[in-house]
C-alpha atoms as a PDB file:
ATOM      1  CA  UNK A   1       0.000   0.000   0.000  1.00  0.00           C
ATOM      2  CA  UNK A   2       0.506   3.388  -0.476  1.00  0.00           C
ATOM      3  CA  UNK A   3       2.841   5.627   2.012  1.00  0.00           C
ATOM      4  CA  UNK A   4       0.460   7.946   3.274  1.00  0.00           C
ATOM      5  CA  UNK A   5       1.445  11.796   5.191  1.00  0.00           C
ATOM      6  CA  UNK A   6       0.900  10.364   8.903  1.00  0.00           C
ATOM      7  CA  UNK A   7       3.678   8.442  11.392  1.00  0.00           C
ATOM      8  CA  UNK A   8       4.602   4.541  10.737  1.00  0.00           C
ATOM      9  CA  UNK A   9       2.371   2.130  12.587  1.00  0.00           C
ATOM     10  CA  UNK A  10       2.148  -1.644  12.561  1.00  0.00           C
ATOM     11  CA  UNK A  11      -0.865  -2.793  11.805  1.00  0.00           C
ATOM     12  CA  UNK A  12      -2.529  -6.703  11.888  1.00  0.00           C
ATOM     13  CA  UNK A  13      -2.761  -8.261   8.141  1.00  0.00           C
ATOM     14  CA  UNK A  14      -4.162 -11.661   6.916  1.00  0.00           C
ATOM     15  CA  UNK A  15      -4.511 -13.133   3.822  1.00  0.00           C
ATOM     16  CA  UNK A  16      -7.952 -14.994   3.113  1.00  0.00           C
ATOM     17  CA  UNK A  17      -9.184 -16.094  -0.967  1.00  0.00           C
ATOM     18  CA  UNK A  18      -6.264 -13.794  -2.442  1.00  0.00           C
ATOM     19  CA  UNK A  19      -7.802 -10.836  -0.278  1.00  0.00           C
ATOM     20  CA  UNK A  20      -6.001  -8.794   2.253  1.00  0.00           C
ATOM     21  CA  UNK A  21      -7.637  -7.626   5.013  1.00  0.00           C
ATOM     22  CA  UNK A  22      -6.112  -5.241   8.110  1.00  0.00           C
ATOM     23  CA  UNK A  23      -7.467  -5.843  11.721  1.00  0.00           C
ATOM     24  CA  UNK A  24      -9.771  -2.819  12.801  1.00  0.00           C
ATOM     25  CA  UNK A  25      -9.115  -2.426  16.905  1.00  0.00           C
ATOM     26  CA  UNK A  26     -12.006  -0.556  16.666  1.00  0.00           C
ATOM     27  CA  UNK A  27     -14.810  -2.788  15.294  1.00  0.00           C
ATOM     28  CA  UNK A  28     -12.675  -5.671  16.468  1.00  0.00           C
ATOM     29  CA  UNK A  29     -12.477  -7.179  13.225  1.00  0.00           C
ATOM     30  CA  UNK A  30     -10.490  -7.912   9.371  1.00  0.00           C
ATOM     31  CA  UNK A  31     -11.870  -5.642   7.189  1.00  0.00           C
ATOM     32  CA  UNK A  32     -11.142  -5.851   3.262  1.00  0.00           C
ATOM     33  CA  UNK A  33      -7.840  -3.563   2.724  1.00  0.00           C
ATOM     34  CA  UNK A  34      -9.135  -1.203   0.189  1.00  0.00           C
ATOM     35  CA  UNK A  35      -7.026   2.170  -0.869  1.00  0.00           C
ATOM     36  CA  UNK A  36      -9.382   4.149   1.952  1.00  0.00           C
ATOM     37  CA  UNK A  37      -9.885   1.409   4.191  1.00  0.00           C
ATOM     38  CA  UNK A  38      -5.977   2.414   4.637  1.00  0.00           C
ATOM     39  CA  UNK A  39      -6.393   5.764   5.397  1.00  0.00           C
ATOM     40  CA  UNK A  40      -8.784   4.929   7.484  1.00  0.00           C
ATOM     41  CA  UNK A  41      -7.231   2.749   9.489  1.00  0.00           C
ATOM     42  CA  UNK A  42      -4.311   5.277   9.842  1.00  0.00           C
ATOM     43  CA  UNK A  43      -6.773   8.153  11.239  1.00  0.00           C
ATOM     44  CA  UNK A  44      -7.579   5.519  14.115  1.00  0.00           C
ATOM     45  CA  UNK A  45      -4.324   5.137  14.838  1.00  0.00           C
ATOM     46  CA  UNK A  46      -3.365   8.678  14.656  1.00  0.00           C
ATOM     47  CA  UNK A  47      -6.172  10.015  17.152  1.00  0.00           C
ATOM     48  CA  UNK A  48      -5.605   6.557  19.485  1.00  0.00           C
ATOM     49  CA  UNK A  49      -1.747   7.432  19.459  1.00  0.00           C
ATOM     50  CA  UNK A  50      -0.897  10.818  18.440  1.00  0.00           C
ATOM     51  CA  UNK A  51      -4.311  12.673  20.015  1.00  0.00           C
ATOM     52  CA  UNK A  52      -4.504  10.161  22.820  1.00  0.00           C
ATOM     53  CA  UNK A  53      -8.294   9.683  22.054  1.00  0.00           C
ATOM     54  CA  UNK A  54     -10.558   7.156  23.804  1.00  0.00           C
ATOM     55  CA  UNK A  55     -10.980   3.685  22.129  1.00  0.00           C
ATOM     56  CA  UNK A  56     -14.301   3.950  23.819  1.00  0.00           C
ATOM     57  CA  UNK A  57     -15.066   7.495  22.335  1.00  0.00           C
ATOM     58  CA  UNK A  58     -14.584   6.136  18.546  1.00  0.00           C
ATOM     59  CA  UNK A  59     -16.857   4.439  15.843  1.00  0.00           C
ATOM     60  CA  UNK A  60     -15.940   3.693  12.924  1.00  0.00           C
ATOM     61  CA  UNK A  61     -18.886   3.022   9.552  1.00  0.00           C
ATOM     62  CA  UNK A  62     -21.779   3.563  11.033  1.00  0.00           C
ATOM     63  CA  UNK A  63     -25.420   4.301   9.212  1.00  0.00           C
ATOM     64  CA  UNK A  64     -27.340   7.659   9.486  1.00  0.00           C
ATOM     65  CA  UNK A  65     -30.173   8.771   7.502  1.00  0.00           C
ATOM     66  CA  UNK A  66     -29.710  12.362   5.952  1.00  0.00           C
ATOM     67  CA  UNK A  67     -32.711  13.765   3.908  1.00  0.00           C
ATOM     68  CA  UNK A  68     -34.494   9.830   3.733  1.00  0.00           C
ATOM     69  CA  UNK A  69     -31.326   8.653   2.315  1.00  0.00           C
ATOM     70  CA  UNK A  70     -28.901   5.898   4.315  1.00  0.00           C
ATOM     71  CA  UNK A  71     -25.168   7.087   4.058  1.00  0.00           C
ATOM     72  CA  UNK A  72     -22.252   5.473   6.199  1.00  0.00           C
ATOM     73  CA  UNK A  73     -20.061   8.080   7.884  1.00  0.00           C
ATOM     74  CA  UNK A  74     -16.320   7.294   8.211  1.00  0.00           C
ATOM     75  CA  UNK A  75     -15.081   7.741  11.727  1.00  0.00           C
ATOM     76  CA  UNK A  76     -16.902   9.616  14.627  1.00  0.00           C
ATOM     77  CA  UNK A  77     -15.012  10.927  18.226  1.00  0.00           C
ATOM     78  CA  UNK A  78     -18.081  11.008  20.800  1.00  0.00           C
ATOM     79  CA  UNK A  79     -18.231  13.359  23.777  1.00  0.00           C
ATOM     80  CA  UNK A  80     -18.398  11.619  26.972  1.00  0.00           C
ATOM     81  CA  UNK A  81     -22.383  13.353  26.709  1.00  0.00           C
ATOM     82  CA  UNK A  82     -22.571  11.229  23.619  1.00  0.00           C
ATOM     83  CA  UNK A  83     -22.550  14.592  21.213  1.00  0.00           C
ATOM     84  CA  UNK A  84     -19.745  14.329  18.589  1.00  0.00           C
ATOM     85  CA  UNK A  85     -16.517  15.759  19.262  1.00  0.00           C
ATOM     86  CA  UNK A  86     -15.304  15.257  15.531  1.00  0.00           C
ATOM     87  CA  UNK A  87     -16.346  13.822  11.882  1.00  0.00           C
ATOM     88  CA  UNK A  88     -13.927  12.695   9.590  1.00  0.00           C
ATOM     89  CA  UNK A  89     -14.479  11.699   6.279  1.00  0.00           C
ATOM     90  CA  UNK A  90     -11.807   9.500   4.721  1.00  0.00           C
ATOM     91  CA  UNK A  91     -10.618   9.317   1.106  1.00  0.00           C
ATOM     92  CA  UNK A  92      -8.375   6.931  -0.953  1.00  0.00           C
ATOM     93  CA  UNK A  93      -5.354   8.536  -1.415  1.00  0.00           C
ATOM     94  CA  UNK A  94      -6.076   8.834  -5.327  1.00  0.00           C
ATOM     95  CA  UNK A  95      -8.878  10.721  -4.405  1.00  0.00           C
ATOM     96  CA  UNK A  96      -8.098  14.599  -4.765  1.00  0.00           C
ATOM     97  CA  UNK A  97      -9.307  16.952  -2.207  1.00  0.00           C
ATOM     98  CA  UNK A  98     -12.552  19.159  -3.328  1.00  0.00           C
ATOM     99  CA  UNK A  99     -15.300  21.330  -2.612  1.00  0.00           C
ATOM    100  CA  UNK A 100     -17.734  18.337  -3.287  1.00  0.00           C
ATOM    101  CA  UNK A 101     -15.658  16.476  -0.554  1.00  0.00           C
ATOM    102  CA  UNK A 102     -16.538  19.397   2.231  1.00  0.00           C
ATOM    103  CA  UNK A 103     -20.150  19.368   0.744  1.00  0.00           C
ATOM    104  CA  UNK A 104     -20.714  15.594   1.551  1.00  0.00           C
ATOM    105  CA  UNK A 105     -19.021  16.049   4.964  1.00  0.00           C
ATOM    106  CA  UNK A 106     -21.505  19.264   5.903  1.00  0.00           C
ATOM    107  CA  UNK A 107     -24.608  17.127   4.504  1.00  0.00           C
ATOM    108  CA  UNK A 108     -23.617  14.730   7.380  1.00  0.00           C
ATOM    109  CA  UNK A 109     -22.593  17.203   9.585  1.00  0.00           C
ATOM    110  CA  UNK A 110     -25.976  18.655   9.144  1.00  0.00           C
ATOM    111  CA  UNK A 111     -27.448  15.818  11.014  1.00  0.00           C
ATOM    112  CA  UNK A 112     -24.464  14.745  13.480  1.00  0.00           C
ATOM    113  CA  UNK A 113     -23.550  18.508  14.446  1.00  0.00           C
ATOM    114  CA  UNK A 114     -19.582  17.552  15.422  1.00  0.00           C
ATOM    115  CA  UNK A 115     -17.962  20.265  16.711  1.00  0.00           C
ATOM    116  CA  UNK A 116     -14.816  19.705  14.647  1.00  0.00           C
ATOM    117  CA  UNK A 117     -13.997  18.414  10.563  1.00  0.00           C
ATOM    118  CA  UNK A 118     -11.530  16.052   9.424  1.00  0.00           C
ATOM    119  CA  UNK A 119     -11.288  15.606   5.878  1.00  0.00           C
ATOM    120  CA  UNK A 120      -8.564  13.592   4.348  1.00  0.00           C
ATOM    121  CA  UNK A 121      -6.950  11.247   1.577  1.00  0.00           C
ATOM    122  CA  UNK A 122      -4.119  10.653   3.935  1.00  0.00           C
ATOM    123  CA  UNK A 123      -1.981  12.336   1.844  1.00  0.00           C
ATOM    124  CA  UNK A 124      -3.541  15.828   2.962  1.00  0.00           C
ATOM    125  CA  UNK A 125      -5.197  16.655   6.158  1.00  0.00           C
ATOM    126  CA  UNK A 126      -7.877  19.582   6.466  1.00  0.00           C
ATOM    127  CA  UNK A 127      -8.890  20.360   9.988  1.00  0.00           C
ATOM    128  CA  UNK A 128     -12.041  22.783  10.974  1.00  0.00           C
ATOM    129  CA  UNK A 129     -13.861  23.831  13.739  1.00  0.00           C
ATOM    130  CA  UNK A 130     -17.514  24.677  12.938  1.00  0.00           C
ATOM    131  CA  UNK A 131     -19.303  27.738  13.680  1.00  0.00           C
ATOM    132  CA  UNK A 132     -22.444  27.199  13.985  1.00  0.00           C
ATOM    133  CA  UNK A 133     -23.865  30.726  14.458  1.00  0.00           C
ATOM    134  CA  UNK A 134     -22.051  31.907  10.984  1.00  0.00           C
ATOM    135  CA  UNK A 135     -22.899  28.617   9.255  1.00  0.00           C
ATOM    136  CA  UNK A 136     -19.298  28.381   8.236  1.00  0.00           C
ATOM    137  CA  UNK A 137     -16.223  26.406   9.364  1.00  0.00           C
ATOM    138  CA  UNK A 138     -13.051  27.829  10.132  1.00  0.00           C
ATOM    139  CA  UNK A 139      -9.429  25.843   9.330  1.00  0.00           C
ATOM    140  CA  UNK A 140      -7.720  24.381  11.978  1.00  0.00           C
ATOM    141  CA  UNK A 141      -3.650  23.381  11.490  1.00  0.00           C
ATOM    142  CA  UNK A 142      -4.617  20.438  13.529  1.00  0.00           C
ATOM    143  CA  UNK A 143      -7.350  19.026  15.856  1.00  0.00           C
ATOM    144  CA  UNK A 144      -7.633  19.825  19.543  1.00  0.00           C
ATOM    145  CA  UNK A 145      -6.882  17.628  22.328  1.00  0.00           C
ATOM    146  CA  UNK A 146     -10.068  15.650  23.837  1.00  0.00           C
ATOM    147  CA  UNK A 147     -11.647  16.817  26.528  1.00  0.00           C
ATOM    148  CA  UNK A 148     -12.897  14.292  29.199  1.00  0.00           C
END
């Protein structure tokens, strides 16, 4: 796979009917290693060791329902209130950065009201803080420690 812009980790592999799959800690399972299934799996890693998140505080591909339609978010950071502390939407790293990417991320933030954006393709990171009262978000060079 592709070296992506974040620190080395290890990460669990296995090989099953010429498929690859990488061990998610966070849904406790192989998933297929796809090009954004890797960046994924390096976000986790980067809040769990770099941001000293809560294992307990993540969730990784869940379903919501935004205007009657089901879309699967990438990786939510809950509050200890259960609110959400941050969204991040995940690209392969072929994938280029664009507006269309920060559209889909508001549509979902438009229902899961996080308090901060991450957007990346894991070879660029894009880090925002929403303001809610302006209906605008404002760039971040990074995201904040979690507060518990």
């Amino acid at each position: 796979m592709q070296q992506l812009n974040f620190p080395a980790y290890s990460f669990r592999f296995k090989n099953s009917e010429n498929k690859v799959s990488i061990f998610d800690e966070i849904r406790k399972k192989f998933v297929v290693l796809t090009p954004e299934e890797w960046v994924r799996q390096h976000v986790v890693r980067y809040l769990l060791e770099e941001k000293k998140y809560s294992k307990s505080y993540i969730n990784v591909e869940k379903m919501i329902s935004i205007n009657g339609l089901t879309k699967r978010y990438d990786i939510v950071v809950f509050n200890p209130d259960g609110s959400i502390f941050v969204l991040i939407e995940c690209k392969a790293p072929e994938v280029n950065i664009t507006q269309n990417v920060f559209d889909q991320i508001a549509r979902y933030n438009m229902v899961l009201n996080a308090n901060y954006l991450m957007v990346t393709n894991g070879l660029n990171h894009y880090f925002c803080q929403m303001d809610f009262e302006k209906e605008q978000y404002n760039f971040l060079r990074d995201l904040p420690e979690f507060n518990r």
